[in-house]
C-alpha atoms as a PDB file:
ATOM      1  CA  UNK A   1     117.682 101.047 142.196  1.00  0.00           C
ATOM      2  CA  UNK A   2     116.686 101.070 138.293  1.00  0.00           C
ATOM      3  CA  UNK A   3     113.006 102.040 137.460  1.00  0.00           C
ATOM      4  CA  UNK A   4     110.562  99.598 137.669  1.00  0.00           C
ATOM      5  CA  UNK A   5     108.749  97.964 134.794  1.00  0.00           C
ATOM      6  CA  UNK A   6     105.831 100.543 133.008  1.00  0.00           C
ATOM      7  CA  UNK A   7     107.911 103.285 134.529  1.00  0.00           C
ATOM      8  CA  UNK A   8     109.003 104.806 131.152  1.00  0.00           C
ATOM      9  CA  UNK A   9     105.269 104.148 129.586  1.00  0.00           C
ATOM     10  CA  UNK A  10     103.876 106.527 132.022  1.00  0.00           C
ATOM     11  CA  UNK A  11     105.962 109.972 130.148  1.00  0.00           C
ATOM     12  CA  UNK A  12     104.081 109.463 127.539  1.00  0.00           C
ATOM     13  CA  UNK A  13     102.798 112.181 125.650  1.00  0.00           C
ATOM     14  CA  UNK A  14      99.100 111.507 126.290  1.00  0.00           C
ATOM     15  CA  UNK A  15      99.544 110.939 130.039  1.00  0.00           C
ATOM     16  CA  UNK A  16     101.533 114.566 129.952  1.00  0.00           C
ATOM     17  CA  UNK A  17      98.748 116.023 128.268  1.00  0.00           C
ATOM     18  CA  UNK A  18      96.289 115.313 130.745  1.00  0.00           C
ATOM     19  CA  UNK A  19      98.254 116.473 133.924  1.00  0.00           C
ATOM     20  CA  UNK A  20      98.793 120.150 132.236  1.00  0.00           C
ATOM     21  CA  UNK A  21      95.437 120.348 132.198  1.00  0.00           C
ATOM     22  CA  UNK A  22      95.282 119.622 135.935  1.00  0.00           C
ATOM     23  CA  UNK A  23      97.633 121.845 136.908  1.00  0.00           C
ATOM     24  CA  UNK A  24      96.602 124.810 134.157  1.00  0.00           C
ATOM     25  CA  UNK A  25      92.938 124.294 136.193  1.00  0.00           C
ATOM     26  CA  UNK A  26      94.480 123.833 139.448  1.00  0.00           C
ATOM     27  CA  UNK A  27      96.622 126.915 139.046  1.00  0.00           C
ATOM     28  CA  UNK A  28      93.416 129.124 137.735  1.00  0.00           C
ATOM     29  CA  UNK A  29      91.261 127.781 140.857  1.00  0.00           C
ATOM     30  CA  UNK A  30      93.833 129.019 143.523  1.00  0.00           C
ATOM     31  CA  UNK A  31      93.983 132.053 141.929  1.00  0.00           C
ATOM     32  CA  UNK A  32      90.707 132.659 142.102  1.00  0.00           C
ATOM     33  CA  UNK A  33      90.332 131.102 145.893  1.00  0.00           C
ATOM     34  CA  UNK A  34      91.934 134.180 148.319  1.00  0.00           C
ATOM     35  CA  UNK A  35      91.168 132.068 151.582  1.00  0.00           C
ATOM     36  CA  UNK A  36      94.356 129.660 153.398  1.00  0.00           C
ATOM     37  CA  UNK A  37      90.822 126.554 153.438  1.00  0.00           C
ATOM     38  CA  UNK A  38      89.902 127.296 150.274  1.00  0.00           C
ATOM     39  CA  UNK A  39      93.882 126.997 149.130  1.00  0.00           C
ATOM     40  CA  UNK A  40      94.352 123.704 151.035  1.00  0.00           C
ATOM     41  CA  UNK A  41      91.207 121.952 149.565  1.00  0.00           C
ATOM     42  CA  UNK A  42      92.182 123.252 146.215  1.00  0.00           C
ATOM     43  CA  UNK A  43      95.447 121.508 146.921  1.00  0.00           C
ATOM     44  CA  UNK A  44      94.197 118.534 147.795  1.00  0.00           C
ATOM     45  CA  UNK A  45      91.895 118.300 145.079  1.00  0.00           C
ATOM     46  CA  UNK A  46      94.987 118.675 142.373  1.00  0.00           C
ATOM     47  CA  UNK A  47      97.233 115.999 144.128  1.00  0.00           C
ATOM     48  CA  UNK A  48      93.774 113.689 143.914  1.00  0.00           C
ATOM     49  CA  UNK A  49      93.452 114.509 139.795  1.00  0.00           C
ATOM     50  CA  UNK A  50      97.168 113.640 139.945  1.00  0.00           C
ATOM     51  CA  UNK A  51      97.169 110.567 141.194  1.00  0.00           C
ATOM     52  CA  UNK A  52      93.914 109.981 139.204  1.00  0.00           C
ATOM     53  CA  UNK A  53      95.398 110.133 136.040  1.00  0.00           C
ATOM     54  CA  UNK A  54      97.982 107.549 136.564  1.00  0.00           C
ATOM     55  CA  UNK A  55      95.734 105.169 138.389  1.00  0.00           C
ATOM     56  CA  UNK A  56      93.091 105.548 134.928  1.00  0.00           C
ATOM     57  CA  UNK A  57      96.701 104.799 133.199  1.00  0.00           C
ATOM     58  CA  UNK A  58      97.262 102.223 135.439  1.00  0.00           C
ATOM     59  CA  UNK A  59      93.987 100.321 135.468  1.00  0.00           C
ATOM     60  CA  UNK A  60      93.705 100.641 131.531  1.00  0.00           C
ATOM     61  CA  UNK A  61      96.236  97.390 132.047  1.00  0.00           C
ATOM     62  CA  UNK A  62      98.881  99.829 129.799  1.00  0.00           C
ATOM     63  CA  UNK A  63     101.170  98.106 132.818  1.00  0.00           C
ATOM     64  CA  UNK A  64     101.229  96.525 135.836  1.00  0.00           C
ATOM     65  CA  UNK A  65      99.618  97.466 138.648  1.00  0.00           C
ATOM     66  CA  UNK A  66     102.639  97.002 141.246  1.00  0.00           C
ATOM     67  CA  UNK A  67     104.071  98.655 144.562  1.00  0.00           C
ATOM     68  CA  UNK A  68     107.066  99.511 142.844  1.00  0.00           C
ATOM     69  CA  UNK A  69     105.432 101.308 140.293  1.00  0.00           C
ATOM     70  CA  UNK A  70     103.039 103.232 142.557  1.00  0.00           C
ATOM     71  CA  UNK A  71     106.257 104.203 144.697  1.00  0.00           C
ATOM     72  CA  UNK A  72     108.223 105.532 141.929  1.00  0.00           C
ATOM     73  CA  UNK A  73     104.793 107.481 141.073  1.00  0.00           C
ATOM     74  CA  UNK A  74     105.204 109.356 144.565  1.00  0.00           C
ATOM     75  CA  UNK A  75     108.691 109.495 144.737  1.00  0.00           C
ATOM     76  CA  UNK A  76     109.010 111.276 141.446  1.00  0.00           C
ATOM     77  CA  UNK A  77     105.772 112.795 140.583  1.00  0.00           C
ATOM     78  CA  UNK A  78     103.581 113.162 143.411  1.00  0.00           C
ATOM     79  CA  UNK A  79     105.943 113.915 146.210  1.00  0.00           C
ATOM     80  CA  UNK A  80     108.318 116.678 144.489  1.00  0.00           C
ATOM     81  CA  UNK A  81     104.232 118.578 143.422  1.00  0.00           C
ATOM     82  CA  UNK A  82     102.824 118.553 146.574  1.00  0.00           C
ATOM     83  CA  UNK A  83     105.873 118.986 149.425  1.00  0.00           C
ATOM     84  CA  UNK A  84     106.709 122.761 148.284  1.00  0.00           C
ATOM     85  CA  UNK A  85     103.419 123.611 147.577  1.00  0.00           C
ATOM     86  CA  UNK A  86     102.658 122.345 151.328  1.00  0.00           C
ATOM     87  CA  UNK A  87     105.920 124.047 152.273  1.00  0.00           C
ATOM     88  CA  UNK A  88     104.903 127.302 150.937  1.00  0.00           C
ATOM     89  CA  UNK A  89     101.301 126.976 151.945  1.00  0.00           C
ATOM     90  CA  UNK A  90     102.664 126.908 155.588  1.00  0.00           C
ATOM     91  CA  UNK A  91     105.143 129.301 154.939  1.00  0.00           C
ATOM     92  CA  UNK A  92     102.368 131.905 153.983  1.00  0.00           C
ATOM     93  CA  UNK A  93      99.849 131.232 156.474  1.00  0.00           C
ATOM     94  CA  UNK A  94     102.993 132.049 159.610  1.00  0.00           C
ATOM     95  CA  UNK A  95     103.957 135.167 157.409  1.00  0.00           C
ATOM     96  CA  UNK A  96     100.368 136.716 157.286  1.00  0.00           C
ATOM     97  CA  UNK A  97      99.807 135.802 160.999  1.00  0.00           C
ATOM     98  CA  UNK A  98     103.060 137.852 161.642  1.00  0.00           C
ATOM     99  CA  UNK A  99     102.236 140.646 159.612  1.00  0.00           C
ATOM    100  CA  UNK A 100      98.520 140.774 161.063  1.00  0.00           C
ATOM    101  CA  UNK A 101      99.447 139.679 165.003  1.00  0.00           C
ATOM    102  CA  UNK A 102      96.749 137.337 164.227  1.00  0.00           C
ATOM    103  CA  UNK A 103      93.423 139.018 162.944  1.00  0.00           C
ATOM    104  CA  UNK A 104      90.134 138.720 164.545  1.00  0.00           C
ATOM    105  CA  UNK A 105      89.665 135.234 166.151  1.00  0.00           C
ATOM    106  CA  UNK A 106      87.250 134.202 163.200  1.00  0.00           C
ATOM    107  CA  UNK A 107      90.142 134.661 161.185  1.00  0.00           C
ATOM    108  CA  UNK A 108      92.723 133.078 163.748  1.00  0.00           C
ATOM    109  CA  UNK A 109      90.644 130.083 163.800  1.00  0.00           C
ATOM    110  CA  UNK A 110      90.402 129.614 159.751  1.00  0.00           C
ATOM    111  CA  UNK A 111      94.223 129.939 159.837  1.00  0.00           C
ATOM    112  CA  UNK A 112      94.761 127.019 162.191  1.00  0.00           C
ATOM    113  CA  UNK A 113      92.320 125.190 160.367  1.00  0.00           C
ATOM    114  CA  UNK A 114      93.932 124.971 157.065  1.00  0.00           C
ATOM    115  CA  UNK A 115      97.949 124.883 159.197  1.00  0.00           C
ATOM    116  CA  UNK A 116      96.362 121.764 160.784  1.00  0.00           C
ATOM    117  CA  UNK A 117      94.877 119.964 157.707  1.00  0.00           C
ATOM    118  CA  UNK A 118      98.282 120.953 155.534  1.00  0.00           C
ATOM    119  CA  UNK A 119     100.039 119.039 157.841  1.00  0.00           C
ATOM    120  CA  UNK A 120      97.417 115.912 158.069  1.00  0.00           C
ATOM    121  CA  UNK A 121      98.037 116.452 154.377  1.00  0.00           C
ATOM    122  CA  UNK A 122     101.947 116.425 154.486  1.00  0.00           C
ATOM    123  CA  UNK A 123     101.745 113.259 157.133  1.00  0.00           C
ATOM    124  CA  UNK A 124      99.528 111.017 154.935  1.00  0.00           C
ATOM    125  CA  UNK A 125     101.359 111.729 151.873  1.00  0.00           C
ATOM    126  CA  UNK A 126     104.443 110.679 154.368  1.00  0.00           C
ATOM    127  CA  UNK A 127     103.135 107.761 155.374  1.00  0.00           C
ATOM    128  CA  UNK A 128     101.796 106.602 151.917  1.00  0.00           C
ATOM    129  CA  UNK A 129     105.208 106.811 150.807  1.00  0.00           C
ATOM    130  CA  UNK A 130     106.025 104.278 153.898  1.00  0.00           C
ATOM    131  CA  UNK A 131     103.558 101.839 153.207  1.00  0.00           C
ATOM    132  CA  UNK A 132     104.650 101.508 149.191  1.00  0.00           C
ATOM    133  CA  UNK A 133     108.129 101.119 150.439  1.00  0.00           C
ATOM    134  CA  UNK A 134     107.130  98.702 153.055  1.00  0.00           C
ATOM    135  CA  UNK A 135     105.566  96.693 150.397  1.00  0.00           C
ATOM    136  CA  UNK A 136     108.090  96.745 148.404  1.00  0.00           C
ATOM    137  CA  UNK A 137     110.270  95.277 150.679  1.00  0.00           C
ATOM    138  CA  UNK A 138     107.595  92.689 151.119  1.00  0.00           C
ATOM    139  CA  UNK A 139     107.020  91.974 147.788  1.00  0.00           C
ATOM    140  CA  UNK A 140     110.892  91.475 147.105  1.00  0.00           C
ATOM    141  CA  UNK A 141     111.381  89.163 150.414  1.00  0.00           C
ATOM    142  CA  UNK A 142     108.507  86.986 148.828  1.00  0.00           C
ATOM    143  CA  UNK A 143     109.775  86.940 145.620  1.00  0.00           C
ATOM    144  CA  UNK A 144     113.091  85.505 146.393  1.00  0.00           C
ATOM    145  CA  UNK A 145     111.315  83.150 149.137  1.00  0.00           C
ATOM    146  CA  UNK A 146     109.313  81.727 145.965  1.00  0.00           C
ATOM    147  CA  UNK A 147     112.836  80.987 144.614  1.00  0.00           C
ATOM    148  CA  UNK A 148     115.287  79.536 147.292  1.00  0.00           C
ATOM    149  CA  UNK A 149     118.056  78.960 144.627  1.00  0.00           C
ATOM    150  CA  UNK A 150     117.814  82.641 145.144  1.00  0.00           C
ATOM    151  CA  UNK A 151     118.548  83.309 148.723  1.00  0.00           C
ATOM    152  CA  UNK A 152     121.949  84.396 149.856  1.00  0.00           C
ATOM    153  CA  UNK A 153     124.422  81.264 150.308  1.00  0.00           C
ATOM    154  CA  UNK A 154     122.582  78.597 148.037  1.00  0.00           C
ATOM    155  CA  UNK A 155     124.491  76.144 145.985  1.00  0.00           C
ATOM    156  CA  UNK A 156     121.641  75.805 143.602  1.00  0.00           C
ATOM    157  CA  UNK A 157     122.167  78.542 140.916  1.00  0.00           C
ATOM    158  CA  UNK A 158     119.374  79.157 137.990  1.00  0.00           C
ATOM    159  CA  UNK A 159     120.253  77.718 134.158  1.00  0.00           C
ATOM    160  CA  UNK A 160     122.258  80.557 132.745  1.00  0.00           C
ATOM    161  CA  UNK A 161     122.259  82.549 135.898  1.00  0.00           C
ATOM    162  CA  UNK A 162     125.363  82.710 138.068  1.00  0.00           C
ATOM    163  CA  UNK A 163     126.169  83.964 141.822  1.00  0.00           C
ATOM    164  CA  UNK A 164     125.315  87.409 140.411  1.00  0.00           C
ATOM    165  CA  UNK A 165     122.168  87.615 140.661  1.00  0.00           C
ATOM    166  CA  UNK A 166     121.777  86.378 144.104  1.00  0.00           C
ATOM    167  CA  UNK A 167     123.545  89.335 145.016  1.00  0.00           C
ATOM    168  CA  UNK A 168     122.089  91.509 143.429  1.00  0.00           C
ATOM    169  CA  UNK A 169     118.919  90.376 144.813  1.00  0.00           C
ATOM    170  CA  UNK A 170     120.114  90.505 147.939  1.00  0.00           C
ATOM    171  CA  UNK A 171     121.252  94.126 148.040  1.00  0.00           C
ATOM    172  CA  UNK A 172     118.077  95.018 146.320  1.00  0.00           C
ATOM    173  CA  UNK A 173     115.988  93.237 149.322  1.00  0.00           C
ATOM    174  CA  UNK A 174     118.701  95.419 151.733  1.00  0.00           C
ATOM    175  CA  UNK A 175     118.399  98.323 149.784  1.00  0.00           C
ATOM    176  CA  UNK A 176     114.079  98.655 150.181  1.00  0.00           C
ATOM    177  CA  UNK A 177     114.319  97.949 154.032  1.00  0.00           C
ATOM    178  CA  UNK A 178     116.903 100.771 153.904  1.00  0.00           C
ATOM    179  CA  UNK A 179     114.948 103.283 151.842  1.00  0.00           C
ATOM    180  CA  UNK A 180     111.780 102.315 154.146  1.00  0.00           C
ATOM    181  CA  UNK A 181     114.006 103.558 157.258  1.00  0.00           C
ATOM    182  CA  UNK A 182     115.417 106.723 155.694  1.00  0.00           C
ATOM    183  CA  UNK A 183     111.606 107.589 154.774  1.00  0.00           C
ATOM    184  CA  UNK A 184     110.128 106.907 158.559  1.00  0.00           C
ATOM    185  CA  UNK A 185     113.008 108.982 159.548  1.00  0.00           C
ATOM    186  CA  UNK A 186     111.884 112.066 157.272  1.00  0.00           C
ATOM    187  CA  UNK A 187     108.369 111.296 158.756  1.00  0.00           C
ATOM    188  CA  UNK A 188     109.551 111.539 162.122  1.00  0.00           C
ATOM    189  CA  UNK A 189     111.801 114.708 161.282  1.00  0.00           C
ATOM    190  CA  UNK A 190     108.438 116.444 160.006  1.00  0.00           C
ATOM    191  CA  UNK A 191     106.103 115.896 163.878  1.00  0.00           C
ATOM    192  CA  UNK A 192     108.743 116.848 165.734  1.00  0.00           C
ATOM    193  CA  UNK A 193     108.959 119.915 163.630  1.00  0.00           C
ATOM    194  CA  UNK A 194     105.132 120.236 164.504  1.00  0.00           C
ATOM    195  CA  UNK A 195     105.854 119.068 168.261  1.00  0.00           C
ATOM    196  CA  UNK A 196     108.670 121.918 168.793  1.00  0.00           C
ATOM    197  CA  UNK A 197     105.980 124.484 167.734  1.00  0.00           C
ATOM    198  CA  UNK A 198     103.590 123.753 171.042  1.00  0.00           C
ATOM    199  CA  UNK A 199     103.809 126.418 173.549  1.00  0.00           C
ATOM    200  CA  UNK A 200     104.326 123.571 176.356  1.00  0.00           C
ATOM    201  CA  UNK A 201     106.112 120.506 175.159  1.00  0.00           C
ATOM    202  CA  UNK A 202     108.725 119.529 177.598  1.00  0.00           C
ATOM    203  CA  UNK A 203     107.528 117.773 180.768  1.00  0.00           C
ATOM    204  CA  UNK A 204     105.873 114.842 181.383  1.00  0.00           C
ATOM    205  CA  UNK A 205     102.534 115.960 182.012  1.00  0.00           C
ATOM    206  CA  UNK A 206     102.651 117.533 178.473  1.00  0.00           C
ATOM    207  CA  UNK A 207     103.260 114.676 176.663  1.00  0.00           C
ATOM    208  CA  UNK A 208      99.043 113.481 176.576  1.00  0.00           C
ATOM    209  CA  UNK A 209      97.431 116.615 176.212  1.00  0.00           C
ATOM    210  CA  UNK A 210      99.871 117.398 173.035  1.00  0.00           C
ATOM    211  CA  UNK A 211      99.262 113.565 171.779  1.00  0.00           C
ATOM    212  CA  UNK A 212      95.762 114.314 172.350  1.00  0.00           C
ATOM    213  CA  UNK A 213      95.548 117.178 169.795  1.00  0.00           C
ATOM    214  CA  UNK A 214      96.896 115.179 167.376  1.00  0.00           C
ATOM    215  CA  UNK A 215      95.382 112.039 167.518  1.00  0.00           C
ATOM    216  CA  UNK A 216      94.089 112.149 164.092  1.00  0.00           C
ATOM    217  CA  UNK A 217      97.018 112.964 162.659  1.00  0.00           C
ATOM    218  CA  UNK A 218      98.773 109.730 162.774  1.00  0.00           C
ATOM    219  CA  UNK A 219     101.971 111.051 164.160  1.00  0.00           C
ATOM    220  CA  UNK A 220     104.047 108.072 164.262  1.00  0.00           C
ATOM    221  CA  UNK A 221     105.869 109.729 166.770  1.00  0.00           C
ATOM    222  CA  UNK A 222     103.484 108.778 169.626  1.00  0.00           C
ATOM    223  CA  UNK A 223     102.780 105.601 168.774  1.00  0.00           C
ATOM    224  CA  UNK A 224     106.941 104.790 168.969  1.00  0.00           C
ATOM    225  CA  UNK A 225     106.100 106.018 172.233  1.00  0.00           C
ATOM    226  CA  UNK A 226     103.443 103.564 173.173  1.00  0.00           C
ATOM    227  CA  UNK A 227     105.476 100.908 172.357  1.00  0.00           C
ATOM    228  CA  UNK A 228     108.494 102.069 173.913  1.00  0.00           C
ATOM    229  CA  UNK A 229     107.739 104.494 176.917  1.00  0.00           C
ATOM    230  CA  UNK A 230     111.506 105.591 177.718  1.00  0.00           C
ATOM    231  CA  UNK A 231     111.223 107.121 174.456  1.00  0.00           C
ATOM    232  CA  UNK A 232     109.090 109.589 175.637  1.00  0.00           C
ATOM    233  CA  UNK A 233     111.824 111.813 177.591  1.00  0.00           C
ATOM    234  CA  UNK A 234     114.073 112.036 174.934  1.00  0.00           C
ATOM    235  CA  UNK A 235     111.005 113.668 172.373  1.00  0.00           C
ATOM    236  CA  UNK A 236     110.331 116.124 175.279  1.00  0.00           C
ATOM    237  CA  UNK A 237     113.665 117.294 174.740  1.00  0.00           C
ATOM    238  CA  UNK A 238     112.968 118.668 171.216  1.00  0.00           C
ATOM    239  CA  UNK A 239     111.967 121.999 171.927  1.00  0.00           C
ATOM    240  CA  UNK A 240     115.491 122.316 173.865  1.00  0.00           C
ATOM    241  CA  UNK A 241     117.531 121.127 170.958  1.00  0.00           C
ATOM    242  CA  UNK A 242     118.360 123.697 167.897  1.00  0.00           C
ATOM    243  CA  UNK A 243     118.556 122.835 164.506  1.00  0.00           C
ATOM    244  CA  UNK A 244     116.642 119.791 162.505  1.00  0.00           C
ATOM    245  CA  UNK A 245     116.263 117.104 164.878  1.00  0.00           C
ATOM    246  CA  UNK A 246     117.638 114.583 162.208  1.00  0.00           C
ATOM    247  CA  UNK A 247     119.963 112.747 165.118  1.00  0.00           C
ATOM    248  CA  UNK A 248     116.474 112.203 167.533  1.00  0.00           C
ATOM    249  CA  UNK A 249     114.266 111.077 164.753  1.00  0.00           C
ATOM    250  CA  UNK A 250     117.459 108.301 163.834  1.00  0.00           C
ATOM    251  CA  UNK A 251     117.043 107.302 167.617  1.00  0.00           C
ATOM    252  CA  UNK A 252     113.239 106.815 167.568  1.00  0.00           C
ATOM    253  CA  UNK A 253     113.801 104.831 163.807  1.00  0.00           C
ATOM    254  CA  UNK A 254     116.882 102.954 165.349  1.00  0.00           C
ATOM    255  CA  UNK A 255     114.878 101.531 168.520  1.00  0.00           C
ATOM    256  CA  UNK A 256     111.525 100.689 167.069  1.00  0.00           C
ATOM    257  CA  UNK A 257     112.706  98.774 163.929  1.00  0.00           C
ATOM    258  CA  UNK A 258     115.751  97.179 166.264  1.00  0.00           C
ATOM    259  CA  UNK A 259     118.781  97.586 164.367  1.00  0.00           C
ATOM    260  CA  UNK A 260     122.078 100.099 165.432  1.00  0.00           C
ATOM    261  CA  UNK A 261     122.762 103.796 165.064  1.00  0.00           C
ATOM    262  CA  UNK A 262     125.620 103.120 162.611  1.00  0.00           C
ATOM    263  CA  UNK A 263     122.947 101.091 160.487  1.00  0.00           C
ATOM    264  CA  UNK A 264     119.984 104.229 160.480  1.00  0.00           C
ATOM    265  CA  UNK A 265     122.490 106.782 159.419  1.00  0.00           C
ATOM    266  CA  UNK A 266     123.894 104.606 156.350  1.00  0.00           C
ATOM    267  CA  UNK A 267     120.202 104.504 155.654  1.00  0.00           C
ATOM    268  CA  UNK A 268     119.899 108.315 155.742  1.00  0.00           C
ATOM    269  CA  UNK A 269     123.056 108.862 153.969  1.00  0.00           C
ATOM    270  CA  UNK A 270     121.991 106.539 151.166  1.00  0.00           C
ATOM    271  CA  UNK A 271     118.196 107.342 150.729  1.00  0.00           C
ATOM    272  CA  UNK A 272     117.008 110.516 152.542  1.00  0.00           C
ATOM    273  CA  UNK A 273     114.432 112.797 150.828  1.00  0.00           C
ATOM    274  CA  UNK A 274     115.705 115.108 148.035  1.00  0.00           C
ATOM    275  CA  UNK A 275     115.168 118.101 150.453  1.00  0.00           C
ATOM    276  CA  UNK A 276     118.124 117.124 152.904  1.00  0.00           C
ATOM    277  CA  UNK A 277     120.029 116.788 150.433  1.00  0.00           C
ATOM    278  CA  UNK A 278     119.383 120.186 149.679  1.00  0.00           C
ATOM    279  CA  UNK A 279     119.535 121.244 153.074  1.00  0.00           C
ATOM    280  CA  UNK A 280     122.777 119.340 153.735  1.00  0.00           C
ATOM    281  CA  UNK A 281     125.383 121.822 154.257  1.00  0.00           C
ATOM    282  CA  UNK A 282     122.757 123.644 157.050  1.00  0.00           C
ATOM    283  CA  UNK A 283     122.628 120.356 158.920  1.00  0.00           C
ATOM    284  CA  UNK A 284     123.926 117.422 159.606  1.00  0.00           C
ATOM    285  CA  UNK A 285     122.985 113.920 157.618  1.00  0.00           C
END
């Protein structure tokens, strides 16, 4: 999909300016802040100034104020900062609980507390993404309702226009609804990652106590659940399985949005996160 309109306004020099100050600042305060909380609220308070600084751009009226802009703002800028800073984050907190067998249970509990908010942090940056695509997909279904000589099989063809460009918007509409799937599935991917990690996650009688912890971390996970209940043995059986559960998270995506297996992994294929790609030769797409 090409960039959308104000994209290319927003690498400009003075916008650059202003976000290596945040992250020269952001970089000195987590130096200076030895504590996992202290780290995670530092965190969050960079990805805020981020986001800050194109929103100023944004409302200056410099450009439109649109989903697709906002989405290509996460996608490329927001995103790519905070996910291996999360990543690494998490990485360090499991490393010094290894090394220290825990600490004292003041410091046990400080530890969970900042695992537990990086990964409210990781979800709602998730599900942000989500909603942007969502409305994107929205916004492009209304736009080609507002002009029916637009939608897919018309005779009536705009002056100068051809058959074209009802394609293309076609496959544009296909390819948001598409992109919107791959992302749930990453979502998805990401709890049961955080599911697999609870002691006792694979009876029935597990499954509300677990949802229970983390009811405030709107795991969409659960709530696929809800609406489908025979869901709920095949997410018990994540602790069982090895290896990314990429093939349960296309099941969960593939019966709540009501469309085939073969559809959800052309998705994947086609618009999974930049860190599968990475990742692809370790498991499979």
């Amino acid at each position: 999909m090409n960039d959308p309109p104000g994209w290319d306004q927003l690498d400009h020099f003075r916008i650059n300016r202003k976000l290596e100050k945040v992250r020269k600042k952001y970089a000195d305060d987590d130096r200076a802040k030895p504590t996992p909380v202290e780290k995670v609220a530092s965190l969050e308070w960079f990805l805020d100034q981020i986001e800050g600084v194109y929103d100023q751009e944004i409302d200056s009226g410099t450009v439109a104020d649109t989903p697709e802009l906002w989405a290509a703002i996460y996608r490329h800028k927001i995103l790519p900062t905070a996910l291996p800073r999360i990543n690494s984050l998490l990485f360090d907190i499991a490393h010094k609980l290894h090394l220290t067998g825990g600490g004292k249970p003041e410091g046990q509990a400080a530890i969970a507390a900042a695992s537990r908010a990086l990964r409210r942090l990781r979800t709602r940056l998730r599900a942000k993404e989500i909603e942007l695509a969502s409305a994107c997909e929205h916004g492009e279904r209304a736009r080609i309702a507002e002009n029916p000589q637009q939608l897919p099989g018309s005779e009536r063809v705009p002056v100068g226009g051809s058959k074209q460009t009802t394609h293309a918007d076609e496959r544009e509409l296909c390819d948001s609804k598409s992109k919107r799937r791959a992302l749930l599935v990453a979502k998805i991917i990401e709890e049961l990652m955080v599911l697999r990690t609870e002691p006792e996650f694979e009876l029935e009688g597990d499954f509300a106590p677990v949802r229970k912890k983390y009811k405030n971390e709107c795991f969409y996970t659960f709530d696929a659940a809800r609406r489908f209940p025979n869901l709920k043995d095949m997410i018990l059986t994540v602790k069982s399985n090895r290896g990314t559960p990429i093939g349960l998270a296309q099941q969960i995506v593939a019966k709540c949005e009501g469309v085939g297996m073969d559809s959800i992994k052309k998705d994947w294929l086609h618009f999974k996160p930049e860190q599968y790609r990475q990742s692809r030769r370790r498991t499979k797409p």
